[in-house]
C-alpha atoms as a PDB file:
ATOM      1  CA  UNK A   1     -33.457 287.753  33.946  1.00  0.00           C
ATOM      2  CA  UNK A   2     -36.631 285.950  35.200  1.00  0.00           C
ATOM      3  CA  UNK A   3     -36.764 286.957  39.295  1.00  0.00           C
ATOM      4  CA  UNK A   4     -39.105 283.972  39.340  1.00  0.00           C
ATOM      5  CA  UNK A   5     -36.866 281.547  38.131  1.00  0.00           C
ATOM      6  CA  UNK A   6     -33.435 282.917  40.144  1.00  0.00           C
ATOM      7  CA  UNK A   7     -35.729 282.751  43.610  1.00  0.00           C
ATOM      8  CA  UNK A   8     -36.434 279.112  43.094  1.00  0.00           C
ATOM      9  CA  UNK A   9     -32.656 278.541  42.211  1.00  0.00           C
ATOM     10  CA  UNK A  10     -31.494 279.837  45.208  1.00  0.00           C
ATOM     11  CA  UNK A  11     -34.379 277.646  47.491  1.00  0.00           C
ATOM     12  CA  UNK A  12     -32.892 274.805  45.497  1.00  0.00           C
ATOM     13  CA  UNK A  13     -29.216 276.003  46.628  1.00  0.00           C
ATOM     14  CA  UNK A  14     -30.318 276.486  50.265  1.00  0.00           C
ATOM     15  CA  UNK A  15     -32.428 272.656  50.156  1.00  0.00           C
ATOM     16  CA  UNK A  16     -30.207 269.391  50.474  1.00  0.00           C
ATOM     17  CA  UNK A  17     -26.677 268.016  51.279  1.00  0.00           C
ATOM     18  CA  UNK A  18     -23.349 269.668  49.543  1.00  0.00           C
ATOM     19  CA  UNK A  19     -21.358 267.172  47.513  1.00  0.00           C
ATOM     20  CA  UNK A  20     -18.885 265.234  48.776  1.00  0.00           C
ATOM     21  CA  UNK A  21     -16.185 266.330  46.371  1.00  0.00           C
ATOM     22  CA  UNK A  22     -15.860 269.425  43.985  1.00  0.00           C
ATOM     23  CA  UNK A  23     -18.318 269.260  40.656  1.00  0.00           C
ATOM     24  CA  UNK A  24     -20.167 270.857  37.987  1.00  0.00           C
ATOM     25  CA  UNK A  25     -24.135 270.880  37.731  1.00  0.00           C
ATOM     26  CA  UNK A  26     -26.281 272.352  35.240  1.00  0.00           C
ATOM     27  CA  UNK A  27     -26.205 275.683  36.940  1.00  0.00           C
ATOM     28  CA  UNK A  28     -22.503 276.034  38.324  1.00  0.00           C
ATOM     29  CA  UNK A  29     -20.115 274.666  40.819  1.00  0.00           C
ATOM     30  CA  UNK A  30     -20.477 272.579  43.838  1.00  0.00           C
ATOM     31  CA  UNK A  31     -18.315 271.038  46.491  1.00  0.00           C
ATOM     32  CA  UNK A  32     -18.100 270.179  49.960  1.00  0.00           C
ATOM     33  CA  UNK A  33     -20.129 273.196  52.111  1.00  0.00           C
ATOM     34  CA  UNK A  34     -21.106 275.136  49.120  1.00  0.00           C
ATOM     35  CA  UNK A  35     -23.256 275.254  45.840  1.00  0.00           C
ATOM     36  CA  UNK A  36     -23.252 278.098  43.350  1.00  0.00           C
ATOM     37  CA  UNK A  37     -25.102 279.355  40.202  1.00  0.00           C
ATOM     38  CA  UNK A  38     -25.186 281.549  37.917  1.00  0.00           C
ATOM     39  CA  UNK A  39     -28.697 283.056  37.798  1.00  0.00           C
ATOM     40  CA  UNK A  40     -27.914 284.998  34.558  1.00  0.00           C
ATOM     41  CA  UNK A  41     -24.811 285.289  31.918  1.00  0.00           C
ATOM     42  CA  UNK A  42     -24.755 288.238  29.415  1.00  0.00           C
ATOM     43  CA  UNK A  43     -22.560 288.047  26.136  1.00  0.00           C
ATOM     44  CA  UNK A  44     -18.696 288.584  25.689  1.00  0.00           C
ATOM     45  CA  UNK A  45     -16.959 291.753  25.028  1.00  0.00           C
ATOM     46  CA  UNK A  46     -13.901 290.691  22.750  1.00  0.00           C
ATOM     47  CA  UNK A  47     -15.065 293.416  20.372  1.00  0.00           C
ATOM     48  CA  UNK A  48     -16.412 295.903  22.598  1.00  0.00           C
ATOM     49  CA  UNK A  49     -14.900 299.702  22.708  1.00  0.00           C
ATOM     50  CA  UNK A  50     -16.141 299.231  26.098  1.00  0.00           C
ATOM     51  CA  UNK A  51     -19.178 300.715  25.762  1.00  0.00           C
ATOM     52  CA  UNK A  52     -21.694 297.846  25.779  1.00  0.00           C
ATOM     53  CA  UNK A  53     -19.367 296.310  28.561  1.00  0.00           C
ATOM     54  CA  UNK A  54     -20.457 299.569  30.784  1.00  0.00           C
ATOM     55  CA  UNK A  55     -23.964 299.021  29.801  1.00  0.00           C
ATOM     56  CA  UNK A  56     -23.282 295.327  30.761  1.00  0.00           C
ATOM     57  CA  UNK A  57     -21.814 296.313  33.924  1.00  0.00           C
ATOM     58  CA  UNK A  58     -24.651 298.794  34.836  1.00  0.00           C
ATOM     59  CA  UNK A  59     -27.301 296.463  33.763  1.00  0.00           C
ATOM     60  CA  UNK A  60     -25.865 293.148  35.954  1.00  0.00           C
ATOM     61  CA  UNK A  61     -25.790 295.558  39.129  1.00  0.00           C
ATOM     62  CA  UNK A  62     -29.163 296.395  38.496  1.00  0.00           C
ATOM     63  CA  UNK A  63     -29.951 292.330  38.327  1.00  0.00           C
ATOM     64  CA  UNK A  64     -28.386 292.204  41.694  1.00  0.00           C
ATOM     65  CA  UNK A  65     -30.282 295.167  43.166  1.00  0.00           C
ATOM     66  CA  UNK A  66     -34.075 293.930  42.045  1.00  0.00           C
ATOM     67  CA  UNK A  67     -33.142 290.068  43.532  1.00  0.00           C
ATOM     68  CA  UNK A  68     -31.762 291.210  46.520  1.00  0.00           C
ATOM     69  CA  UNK A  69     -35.053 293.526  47.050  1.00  0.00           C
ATOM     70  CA  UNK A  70     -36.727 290.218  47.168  1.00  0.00           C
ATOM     71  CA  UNK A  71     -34.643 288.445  49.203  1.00  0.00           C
ATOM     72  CA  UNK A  72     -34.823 291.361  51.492  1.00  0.00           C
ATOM     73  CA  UNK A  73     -37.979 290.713  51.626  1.00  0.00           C
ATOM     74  CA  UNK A  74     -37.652 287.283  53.177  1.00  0.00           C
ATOM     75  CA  UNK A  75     -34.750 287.496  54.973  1.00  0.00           C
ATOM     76  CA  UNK A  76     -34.266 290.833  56.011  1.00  0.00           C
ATOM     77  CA  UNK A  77     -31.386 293.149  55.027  1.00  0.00           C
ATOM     78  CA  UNK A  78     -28.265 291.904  53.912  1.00  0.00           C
ATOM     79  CA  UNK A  79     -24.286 292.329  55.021  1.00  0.00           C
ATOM     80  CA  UNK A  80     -22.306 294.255  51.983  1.00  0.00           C
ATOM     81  CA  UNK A  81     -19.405 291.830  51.967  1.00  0.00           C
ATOM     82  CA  UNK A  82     -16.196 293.081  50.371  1.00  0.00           C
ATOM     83  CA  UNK A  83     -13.818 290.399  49.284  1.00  0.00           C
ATOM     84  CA  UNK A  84     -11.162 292.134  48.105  1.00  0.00           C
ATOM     85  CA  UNK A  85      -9.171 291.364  51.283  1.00  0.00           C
ATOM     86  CA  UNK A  86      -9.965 287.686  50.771  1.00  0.00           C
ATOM     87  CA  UNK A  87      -8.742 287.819  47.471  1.00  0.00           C
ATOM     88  CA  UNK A  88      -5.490 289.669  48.324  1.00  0.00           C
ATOM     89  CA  UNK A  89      -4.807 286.852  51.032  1.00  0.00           C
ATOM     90  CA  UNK A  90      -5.688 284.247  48.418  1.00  0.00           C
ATOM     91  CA  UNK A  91      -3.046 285.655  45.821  1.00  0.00           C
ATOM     92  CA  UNK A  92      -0.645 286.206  48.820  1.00  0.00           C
ATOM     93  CA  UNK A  93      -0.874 282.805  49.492  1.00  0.00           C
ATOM     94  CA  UNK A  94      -3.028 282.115  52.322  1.00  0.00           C
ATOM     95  CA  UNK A  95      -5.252 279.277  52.094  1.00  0.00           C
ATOM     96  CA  UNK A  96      -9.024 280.518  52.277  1.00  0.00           C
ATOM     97  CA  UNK A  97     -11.832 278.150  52.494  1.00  0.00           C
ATOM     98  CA  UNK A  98     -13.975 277.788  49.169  1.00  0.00           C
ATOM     99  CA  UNK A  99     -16.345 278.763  48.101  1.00  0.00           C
ATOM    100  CA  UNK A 100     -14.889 282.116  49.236  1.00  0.00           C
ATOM    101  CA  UNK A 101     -11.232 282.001  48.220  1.00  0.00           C
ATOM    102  CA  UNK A 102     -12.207 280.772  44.473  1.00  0.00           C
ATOM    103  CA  UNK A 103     -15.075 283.616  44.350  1.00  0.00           C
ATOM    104  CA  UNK A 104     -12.959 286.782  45.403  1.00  0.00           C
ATOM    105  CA  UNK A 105     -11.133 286.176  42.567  1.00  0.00           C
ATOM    106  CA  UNK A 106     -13.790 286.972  40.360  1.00  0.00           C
ATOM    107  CA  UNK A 107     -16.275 289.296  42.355  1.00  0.00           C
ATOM    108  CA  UNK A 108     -15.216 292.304  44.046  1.00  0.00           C
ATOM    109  CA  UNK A 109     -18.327 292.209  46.581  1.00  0.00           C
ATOM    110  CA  UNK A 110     -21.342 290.258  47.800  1.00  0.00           C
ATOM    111  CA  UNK A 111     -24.612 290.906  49.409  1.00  0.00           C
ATOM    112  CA  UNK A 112     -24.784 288.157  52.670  1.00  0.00           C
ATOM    113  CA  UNK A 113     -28.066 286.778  54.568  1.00  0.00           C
ATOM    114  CA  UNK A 114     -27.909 283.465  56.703  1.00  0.00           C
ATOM    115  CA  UNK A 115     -30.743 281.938  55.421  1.00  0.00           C
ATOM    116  CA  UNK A 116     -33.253 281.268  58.371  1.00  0.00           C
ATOM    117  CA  UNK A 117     -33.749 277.668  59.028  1.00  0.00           C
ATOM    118  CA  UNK A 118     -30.966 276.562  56.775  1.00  0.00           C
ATOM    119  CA  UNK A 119     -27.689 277.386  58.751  1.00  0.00           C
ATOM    120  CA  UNK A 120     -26.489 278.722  55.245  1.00  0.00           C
ATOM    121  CA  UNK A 121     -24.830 281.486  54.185  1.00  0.00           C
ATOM    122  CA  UNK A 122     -26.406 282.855  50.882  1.00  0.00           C
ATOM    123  CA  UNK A 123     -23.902 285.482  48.575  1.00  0.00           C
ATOM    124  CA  UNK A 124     -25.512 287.353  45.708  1.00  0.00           C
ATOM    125  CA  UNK A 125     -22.700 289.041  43.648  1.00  0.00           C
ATOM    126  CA  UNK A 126     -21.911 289.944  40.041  1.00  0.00           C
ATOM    127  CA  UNK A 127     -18.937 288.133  38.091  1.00  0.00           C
ATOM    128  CA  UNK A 128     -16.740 288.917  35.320  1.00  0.00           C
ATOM    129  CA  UNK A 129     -13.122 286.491  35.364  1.00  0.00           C
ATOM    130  CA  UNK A 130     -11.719 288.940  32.766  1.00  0.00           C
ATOM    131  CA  UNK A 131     -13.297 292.120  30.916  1.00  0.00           C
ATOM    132  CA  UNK A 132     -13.251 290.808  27.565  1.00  0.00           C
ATOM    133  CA  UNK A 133     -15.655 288.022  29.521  1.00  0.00           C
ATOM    134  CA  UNK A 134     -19.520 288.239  30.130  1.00  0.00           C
ATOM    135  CA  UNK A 135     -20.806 289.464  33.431  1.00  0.00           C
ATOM    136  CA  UNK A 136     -22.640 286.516  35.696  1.00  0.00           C
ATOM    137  CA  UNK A 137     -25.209 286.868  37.976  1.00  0.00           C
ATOM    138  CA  UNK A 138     -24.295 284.111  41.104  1.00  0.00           C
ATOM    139  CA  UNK A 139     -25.682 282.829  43.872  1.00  0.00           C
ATOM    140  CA  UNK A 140     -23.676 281.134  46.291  1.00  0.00           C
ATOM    141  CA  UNK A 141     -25.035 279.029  48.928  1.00  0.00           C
ATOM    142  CA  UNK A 142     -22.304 277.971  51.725  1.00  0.00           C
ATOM    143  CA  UNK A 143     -22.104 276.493  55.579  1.00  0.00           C
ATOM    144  CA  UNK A 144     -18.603 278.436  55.401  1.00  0.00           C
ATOM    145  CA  UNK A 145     -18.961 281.165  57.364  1.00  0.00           C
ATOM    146  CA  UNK A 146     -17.234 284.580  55.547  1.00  0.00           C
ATOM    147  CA  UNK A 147     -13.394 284.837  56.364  1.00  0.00           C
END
């Protein structure tokens, strides 16, 4: 993963209006009050033993870690951010605003600043929608506060 590259992403998540309605860019999903990305996506693990998906696993936390040392640097230290409530009241049926309802469904935790300046909320977690599926480094930008 290039830090370079993933810090300029996330300046371009915190910079400019959300869309109007829900849609894909060349990075990830947008929608009203929130844009996300994925910063990095590893390889699929439908032949795996599970071994290289441990690696995987180890190797995406470690992604997180090292970007969220330089974000600490700007922005101070950030909130750890559970959602596994969220995503319990999501399959329970409660409504839960997005981007957070849609993300707890896929990553068990996030690290949180508010962006200075920006109003925004900006989530750095790792993703993986099933574990025969690669892991995904995102960043979500958001003006929806955490539930």
């Amino acid at each position: 993963m290039d830090i370079a590259k993933a810090l300029a992403e996330i300046d371009r998540l915190c910079a400019g209006p959300f869309p109007a309605e829900h849609t894909w860019t060349d990075t990830g999903s947008a929608g009203p009050g929130h844009r996300t990305a994925a910063l990095a996506t590893g390889d699929d693990f439908w032949e795996d033993d599970g071994s290289r998906r441990e690696e995987a696993a180890d190797q995406y936390a470690c992604y997180r870690d090292g970007l969220a040392e330089r974000l600490t640097e700007h922005w101070g230290p950030p909130q750890e951010f559970s959602l596994y409530s969220v995503c319990v009241r999501t399959v329970e049926g409660e409504e839960v605003p997005e981007p957070w309802g849609s993300l707890s469904g896929h990553v068990p935790d996030v690290q949180l600043w508010r962006a200075p300046g920006t109003g925004r909320w900006i989530a750095l977690g790792v993703s993986q929608h099933d574990k025969e599926l690669p892991f995904q480094l995102l960043a979500v930008a958001t003006d929806v506060d955490p539930p």
